[in-house]
N, C-alpha and C. Protein backbone atom coordinates (compact mmCIF):
# COMPACT_ATOMS: atom_id res chain seq x y z
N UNK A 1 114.66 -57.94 128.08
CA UNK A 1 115.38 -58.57 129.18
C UNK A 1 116.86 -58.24 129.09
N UNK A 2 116.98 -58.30 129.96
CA UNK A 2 119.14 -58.44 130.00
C UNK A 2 119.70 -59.45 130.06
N UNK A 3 120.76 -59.16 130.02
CA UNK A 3 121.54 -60.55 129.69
C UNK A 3 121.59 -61.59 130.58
N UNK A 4 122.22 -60.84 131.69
CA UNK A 4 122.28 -61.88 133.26
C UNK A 4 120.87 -62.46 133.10
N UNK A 5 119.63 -61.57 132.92
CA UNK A 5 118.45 -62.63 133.29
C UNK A 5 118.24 -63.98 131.92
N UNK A 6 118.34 -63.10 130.74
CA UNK A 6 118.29 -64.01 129.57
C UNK A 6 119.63 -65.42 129.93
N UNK A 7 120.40 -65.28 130.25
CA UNK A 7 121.55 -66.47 130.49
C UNK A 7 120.94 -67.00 131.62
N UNK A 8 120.46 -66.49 132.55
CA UNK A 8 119.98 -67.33 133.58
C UNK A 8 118.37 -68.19 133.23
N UNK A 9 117.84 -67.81 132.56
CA UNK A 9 116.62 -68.10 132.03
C UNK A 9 117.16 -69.57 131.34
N UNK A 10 117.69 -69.23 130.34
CA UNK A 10 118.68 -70.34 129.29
C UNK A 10 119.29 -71.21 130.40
N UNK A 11 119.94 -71.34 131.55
CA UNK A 11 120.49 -71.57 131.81
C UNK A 11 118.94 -72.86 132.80
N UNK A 12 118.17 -72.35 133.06
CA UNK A 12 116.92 -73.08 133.84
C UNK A 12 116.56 -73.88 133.02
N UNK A 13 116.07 -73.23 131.54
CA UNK A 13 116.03 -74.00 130.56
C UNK A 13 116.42 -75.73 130.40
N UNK A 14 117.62 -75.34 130.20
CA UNK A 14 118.63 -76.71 129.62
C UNK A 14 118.53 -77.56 131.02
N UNK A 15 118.61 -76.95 132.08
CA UNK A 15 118.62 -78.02 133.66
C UNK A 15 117.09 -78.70 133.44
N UNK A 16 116.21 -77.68 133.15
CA UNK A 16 115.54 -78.41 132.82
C UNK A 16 114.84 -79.41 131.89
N UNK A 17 115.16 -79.20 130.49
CA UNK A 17 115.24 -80.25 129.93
C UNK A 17 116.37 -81.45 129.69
N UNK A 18 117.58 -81.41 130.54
CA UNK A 18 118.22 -82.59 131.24
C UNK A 18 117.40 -83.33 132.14
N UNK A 19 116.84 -82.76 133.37
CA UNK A 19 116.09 -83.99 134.50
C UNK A 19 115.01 -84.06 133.45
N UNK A 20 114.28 -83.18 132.43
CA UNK A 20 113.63 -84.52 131.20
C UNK A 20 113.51 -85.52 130.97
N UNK A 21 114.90 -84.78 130.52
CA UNK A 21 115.67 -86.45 129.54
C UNK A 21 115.99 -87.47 130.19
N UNK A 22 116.47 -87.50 130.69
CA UNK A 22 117.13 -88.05 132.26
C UNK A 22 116.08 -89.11 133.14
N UNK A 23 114.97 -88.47 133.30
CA UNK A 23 113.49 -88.89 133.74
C UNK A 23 112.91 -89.89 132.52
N UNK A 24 112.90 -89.23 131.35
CA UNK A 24 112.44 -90.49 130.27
C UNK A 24 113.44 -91.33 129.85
N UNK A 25 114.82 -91.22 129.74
CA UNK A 25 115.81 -92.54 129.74
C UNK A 25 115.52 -93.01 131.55
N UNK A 26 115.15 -93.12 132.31
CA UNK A 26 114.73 -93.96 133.28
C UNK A 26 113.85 -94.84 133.13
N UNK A 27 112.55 -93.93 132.74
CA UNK A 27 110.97 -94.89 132.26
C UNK A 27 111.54 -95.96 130.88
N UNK A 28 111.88 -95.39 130.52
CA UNK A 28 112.84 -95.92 128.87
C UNK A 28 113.23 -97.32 129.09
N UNK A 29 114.07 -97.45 130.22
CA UNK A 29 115.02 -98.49 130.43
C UNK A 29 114.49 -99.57 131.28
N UNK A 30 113.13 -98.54 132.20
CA UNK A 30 112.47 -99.82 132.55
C UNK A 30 111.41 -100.29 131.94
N UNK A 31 111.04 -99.84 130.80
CA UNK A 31 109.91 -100.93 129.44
C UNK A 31 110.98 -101.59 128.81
N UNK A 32 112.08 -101.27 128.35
CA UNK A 32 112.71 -101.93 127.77
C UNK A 32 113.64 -103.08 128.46
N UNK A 33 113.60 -102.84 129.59
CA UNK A 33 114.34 -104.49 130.63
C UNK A 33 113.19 -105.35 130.88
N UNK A 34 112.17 -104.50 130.49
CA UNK A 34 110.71 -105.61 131.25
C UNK A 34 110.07 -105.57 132.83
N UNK A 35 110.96 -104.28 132.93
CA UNK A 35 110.78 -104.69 135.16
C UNK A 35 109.33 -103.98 135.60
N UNK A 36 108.96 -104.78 135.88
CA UNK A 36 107.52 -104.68 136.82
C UNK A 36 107.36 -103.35 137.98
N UNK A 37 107.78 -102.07 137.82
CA UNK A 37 107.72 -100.96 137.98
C UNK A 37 106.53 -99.77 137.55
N UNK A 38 105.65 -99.47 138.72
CA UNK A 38 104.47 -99.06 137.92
C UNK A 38 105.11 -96.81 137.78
N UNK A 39 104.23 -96.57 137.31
CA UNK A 39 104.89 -95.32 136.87
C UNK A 39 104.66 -94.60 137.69
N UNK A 40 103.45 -94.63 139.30
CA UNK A 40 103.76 -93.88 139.95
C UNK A 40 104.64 -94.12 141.55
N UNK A 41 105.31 -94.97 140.86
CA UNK A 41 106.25 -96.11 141.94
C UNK A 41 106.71 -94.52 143.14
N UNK A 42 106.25 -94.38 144.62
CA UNK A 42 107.02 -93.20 145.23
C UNK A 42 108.39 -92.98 145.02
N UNK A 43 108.98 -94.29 145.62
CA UNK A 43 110.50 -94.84 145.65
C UNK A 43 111.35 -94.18 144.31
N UNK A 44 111.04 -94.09 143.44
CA UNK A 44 111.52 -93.88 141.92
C UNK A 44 111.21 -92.26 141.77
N UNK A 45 110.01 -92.13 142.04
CA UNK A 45 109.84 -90.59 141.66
C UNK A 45 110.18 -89.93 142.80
N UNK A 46 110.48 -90.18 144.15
CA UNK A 46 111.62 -89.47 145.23
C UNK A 46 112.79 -89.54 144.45
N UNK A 47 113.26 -90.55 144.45
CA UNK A 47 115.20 -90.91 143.67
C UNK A 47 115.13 -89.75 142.69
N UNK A 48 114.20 -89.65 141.84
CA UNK A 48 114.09 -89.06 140.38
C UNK A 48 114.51 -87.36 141.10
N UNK A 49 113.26 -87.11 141.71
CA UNK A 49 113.08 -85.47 142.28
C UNK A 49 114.67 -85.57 143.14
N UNK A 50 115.04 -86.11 143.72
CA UNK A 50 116.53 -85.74 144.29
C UNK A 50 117.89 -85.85 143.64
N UNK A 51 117.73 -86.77 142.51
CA UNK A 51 118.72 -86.97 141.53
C UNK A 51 118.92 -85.36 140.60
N UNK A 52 117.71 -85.37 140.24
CA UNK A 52 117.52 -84.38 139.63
C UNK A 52 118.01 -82.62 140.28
N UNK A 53 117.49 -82.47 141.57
CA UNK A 53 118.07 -81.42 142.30
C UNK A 53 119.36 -81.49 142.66
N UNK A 54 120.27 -82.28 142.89
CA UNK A 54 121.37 -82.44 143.17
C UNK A 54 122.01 -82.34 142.47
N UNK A 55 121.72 -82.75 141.13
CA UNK A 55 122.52 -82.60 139.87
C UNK A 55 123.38 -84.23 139.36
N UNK A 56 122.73 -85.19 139.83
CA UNK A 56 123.50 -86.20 139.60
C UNK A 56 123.07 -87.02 138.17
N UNK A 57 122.30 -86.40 137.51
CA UNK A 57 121.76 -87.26 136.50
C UNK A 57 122.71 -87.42 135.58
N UNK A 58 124.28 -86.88 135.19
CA UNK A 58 124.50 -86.78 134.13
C UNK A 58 126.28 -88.41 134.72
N UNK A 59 126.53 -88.22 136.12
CA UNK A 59 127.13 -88.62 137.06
C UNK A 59 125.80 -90.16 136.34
N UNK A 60 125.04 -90.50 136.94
CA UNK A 60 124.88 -91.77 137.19
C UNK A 60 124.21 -92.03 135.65
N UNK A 61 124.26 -91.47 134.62
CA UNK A 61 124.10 -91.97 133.19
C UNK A 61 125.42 -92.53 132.50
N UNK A 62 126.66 -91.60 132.98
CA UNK A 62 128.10 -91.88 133.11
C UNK A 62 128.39 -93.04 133.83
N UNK A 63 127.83 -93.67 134.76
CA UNK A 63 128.11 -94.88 135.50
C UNK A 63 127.41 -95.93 134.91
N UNK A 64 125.91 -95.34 134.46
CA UNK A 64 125.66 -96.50 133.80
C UNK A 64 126.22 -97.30 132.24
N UNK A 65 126.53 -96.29 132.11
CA UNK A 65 127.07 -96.66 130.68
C UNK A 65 128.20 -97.43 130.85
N UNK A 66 129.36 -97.01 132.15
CA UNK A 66 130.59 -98.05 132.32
C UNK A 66 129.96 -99.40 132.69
N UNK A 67 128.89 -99.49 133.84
CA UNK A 67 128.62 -100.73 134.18
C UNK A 67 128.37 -101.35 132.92
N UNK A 68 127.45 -101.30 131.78
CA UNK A 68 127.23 -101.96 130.85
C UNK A 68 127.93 -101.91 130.06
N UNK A 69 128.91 -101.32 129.68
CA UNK A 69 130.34 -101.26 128.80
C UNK A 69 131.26 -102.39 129.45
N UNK A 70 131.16 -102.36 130.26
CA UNK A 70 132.38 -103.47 131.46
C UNK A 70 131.46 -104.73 130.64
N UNK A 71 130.26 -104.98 131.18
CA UNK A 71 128.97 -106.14 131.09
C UNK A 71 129.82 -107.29 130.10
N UNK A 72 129.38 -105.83 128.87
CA UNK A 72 129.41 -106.54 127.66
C UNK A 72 131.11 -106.72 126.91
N UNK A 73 131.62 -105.83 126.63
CA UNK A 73 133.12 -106.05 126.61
C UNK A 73 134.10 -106.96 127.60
N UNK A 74 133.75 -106.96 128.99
CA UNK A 74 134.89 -107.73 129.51
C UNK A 74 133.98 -108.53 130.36
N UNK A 75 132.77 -109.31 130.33
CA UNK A 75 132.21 -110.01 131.14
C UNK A 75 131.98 -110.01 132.13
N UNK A 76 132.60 -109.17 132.82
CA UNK A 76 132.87 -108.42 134.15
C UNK A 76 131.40 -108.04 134.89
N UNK A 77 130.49 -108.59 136.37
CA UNK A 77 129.46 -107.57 136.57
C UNK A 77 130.23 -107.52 138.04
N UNK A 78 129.64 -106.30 138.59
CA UNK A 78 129.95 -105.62 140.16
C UNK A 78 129.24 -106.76 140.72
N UNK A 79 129.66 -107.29 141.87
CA UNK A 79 129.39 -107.60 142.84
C UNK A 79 128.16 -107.48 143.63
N UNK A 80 127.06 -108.30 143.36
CA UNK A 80 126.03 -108.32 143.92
C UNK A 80 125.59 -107.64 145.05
N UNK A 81 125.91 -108.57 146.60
CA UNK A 81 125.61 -107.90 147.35
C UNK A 81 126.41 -107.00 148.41
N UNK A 82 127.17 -106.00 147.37
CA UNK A 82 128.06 -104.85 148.10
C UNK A 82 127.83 -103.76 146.85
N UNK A 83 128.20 -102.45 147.86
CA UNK A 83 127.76 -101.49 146.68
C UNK A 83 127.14 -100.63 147.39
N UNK A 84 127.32 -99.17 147.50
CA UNK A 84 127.00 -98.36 147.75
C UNK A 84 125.35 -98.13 147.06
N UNK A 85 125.24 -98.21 146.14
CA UNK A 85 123.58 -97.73 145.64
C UNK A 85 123.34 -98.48 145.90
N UNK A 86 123.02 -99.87 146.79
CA UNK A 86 122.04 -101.03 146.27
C UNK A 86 120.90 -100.64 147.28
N UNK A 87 119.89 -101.00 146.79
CA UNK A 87 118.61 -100.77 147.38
C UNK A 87 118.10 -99.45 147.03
N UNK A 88 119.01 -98.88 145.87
CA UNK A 88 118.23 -97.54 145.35
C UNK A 88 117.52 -98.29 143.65
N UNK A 89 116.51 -97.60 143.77
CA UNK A 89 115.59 -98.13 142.80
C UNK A 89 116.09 -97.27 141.27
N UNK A 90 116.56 -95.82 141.38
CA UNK A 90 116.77 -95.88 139.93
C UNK A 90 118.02 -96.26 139.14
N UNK A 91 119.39 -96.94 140.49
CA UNK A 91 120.40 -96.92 140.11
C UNK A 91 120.15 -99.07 138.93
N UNK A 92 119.26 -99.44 140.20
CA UNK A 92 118.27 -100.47 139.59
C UNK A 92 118.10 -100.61 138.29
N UNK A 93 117.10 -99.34 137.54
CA UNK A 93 116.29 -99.45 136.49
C UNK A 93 117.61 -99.34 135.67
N UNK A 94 118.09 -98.48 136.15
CA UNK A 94 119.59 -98.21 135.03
C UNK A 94 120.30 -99.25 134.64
N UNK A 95 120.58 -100.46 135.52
CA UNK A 95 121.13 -101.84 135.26
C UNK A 95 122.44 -101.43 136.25
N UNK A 96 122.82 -100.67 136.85
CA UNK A 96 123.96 -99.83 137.82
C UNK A 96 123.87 -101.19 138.94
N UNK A 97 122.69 -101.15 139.57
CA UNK A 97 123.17 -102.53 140.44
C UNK A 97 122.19 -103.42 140.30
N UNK A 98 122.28 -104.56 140.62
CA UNK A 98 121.44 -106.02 140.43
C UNK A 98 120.39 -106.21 141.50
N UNK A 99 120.75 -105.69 142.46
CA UNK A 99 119.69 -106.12 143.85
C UNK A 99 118.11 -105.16 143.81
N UNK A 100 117.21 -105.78 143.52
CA UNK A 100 116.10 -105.07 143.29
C UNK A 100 115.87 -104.37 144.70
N UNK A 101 115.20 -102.94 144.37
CA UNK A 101 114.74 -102.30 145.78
C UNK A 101 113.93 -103.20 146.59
N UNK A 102 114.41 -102.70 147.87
CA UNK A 102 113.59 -103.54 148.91
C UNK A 102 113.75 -104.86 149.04
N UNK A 103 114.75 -105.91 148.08
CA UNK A 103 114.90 -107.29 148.14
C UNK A 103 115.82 -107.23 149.32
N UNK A 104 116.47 -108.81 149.49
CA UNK A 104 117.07 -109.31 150.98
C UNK A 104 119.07 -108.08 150.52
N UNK A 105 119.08 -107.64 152.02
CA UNK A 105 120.32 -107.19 151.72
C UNK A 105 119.86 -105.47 151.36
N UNK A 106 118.98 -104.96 151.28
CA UNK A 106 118.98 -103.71 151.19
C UNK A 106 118.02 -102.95 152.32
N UNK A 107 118.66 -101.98 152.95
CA UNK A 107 118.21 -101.41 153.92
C UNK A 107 117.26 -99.90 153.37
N UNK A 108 117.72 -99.27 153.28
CA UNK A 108 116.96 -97.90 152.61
C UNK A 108 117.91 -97.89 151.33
N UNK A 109 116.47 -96.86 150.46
CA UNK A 109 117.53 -96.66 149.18
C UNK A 109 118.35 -95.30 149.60
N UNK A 110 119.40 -95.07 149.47
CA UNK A 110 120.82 -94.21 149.69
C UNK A 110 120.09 -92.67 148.60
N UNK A 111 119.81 -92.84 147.63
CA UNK A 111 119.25 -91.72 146.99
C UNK A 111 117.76 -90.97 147.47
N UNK A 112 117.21 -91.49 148.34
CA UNK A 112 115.85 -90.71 148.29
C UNK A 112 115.78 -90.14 149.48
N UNK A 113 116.62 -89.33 150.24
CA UNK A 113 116.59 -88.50 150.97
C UNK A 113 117.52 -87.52 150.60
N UNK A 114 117.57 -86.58 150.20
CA UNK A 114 118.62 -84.96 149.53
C UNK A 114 119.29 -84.52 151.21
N UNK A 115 118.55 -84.33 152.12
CA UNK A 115 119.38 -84.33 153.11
C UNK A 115 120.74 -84.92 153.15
N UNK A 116 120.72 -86.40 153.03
CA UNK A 116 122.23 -86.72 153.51
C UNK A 116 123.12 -87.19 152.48
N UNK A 117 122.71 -86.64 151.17
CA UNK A 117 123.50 -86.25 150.19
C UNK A 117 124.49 -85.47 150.21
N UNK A 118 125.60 -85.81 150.48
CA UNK A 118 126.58 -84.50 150.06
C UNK A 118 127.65 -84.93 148.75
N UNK A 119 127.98 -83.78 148.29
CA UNK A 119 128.51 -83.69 146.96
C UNK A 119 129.71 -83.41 146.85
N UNK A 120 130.40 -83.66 146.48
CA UNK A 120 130.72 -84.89 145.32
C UNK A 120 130.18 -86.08 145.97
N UNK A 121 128.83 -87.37 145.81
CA UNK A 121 128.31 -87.93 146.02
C UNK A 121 129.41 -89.25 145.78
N UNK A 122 129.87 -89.89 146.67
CA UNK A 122 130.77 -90.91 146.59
C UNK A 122 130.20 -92.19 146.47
N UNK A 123 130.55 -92.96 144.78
CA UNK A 123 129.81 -94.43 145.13
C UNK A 123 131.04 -95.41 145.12
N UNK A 124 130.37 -96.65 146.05
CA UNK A 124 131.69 -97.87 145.71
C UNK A 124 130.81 -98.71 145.14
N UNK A 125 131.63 -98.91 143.92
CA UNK A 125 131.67 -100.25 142.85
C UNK A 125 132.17 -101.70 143.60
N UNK A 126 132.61 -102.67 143.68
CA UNK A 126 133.25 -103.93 144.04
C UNK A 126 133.34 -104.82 143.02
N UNK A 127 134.12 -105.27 142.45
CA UNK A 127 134.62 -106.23 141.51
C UNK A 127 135.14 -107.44 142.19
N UNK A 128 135.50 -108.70 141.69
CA UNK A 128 136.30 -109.23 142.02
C UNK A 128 137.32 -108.83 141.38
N UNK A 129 138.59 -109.62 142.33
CA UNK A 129 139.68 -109.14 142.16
C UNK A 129 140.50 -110.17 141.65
N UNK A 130 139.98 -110.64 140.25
CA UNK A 130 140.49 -111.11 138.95
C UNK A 130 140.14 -110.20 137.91
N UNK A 131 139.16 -109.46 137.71
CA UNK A 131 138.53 -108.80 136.72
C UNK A 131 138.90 -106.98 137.34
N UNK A 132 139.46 -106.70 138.48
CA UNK A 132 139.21 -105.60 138.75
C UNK A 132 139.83 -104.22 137.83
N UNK A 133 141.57 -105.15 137.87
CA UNK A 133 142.34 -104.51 137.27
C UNK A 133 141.83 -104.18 135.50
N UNK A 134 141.16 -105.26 135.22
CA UNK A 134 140.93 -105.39 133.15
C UNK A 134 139.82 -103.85 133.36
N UNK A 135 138.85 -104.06 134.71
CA UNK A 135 137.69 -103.13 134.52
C UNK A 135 138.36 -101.75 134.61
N UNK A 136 139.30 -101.41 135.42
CA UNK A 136 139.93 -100.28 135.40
C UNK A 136 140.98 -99.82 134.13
N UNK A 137 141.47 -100.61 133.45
CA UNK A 137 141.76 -100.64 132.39
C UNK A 137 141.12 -100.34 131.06
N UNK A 138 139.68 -100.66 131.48
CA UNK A 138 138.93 -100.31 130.25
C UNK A 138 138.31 -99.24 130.19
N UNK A 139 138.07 -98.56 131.83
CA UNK A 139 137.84 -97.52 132.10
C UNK A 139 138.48 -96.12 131.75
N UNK A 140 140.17 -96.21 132.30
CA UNK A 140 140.71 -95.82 131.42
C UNK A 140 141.36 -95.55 130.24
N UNK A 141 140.72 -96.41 129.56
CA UNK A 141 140.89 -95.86 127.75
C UNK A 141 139.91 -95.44 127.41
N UNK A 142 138.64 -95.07 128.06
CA UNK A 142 137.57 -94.28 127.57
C UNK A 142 137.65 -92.79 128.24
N UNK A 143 138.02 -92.91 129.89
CA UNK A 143 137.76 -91.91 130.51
C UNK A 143 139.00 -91.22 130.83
N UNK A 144 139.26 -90.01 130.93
CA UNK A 144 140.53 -89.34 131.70
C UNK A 144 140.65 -88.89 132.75
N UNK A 145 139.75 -88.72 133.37
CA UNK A 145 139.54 -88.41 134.91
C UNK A 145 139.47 -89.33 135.83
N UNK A 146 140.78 -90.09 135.94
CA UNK A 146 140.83 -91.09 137.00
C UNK A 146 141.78 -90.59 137.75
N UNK A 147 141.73 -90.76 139.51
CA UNK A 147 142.54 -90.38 140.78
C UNK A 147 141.99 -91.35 141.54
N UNK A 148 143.10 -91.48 142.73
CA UNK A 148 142.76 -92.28 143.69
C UNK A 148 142.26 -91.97 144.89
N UNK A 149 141.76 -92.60 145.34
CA UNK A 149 141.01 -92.60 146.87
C UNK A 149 141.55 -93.66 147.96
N UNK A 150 142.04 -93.12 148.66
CA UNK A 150 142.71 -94.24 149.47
C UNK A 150 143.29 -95.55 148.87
N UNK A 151 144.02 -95.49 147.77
CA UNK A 151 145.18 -96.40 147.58
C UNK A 151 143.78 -97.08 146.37
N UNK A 152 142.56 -96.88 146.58
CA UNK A 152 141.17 -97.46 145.03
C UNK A 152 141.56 -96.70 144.10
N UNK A 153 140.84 -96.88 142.68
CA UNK A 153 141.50 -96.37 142.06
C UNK A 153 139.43 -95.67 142.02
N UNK A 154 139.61 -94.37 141.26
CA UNK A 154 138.04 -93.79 141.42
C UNK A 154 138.22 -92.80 139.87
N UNK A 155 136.55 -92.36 139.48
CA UNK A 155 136.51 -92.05 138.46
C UNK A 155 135.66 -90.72 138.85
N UNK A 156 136.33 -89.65 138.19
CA UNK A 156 135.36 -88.38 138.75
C UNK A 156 134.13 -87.98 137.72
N UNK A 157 132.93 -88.19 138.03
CA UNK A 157 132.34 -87.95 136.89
C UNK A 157 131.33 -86.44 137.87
N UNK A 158 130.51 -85.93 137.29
CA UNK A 158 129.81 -84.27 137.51
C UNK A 158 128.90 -85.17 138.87
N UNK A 159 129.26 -84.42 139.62
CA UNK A 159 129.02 -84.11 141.18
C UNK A 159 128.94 -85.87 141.45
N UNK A 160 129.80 -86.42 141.59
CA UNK A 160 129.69 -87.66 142.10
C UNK A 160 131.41 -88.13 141.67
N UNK A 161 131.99 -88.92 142.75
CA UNK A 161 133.09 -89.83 142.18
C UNK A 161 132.73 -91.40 142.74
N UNK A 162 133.48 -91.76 141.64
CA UNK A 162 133.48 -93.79 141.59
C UNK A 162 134.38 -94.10 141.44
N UNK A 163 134.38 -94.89 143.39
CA UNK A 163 135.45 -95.73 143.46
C UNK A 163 135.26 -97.32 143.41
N UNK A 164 136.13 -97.99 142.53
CA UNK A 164 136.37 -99.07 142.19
C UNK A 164 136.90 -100.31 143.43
N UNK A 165 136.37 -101.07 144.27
CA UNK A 165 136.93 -101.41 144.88
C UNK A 165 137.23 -103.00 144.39
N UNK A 166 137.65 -103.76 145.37
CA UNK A 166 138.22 -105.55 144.91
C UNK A 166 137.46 -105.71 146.07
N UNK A 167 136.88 -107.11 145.09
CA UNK A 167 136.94 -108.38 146.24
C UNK A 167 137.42 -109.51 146.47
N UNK A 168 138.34 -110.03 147.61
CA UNK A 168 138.99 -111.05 147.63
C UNK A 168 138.03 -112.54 147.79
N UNK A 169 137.97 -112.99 147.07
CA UNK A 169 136.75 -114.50 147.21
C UNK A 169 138.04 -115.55 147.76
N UNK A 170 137.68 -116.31 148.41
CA UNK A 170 138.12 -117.62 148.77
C UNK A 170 138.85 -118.27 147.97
């Protein structure tokens, strides 16, 4: 073989054993939360097959890890019912948002159509806005790729950015 094909070969390779990995830290996370998700759930294995082609798996493993880094370090959770993923089922299994697929407040899940995906895949977070500033704070002492988005403050992670928004409560 030659090189171009051998690097491109290697290169299918590793994409493919990322949506793997990626695919079994999903199943992973939902035996280990306990959630009543059967394994040939459509909803999940659409999200999965489009996450995966798009390239967002490494983007929403990066998000999940802040949501549960925020969780547990600053007590801090996103905002229930606002949020760009909610009503997507693997952002769900990940612990990314609270509102189970298909519960009150979710219309379609946002991930299981690749059509109206476009990339850099933009999500909004919502905090309240006592905790917003500590969450962005903690964000950046882990991460360096923070810019703003219309006056939010957002985090660029591989083919997706996260913006941080406030919420003003009563």
């Amino acid at each position: 073989m030659s090189k171009k094909k051998d690097q491109k070969r290697k290169e299918a390779l590793s994409r493919k054993a990322k949506n793997e990995s990626f695919r079994f830290q999903v199943w992973w996370n939902r035996d280990k939360r306990g959630l009543d998700v059967p394994d040939d759930d459509q909803l999940v294995n659409k999200e999965l097959d489009v996450i995966c082609e798009k390239g967002l798996t490494d983007g929403l493993l990066a998000l999940a890890d802040v949501v549960s880094g925020v969780r547990n370090d600053l007590g801090c959770r996103p905002e229930l019912d606002k949020g760009s993923l909610n009503g997507a089922a693997v952002p769900y299994i990940l612990g990314i948002v609270g509102i189970e697929p298909g519960g009150v407040g979710c219309a379609t899940s946002p991930l299981a159509d690749a059509g109206k995906i476009d990339l850099p895949l933009q999500v909004d977070i919502y905090y309240d806005n006592e905790c917003r500033n500590r969450v962005m704070d903690w964000v950046k002492e882990r991460y360096h790729d923070i810019t703003a988005r219309l006056g939010q403050p957002a985090l660029k992670l591989p083919n997706m950015v996260v913006v941080f928004k406030r919420v003003l409560k009563p």
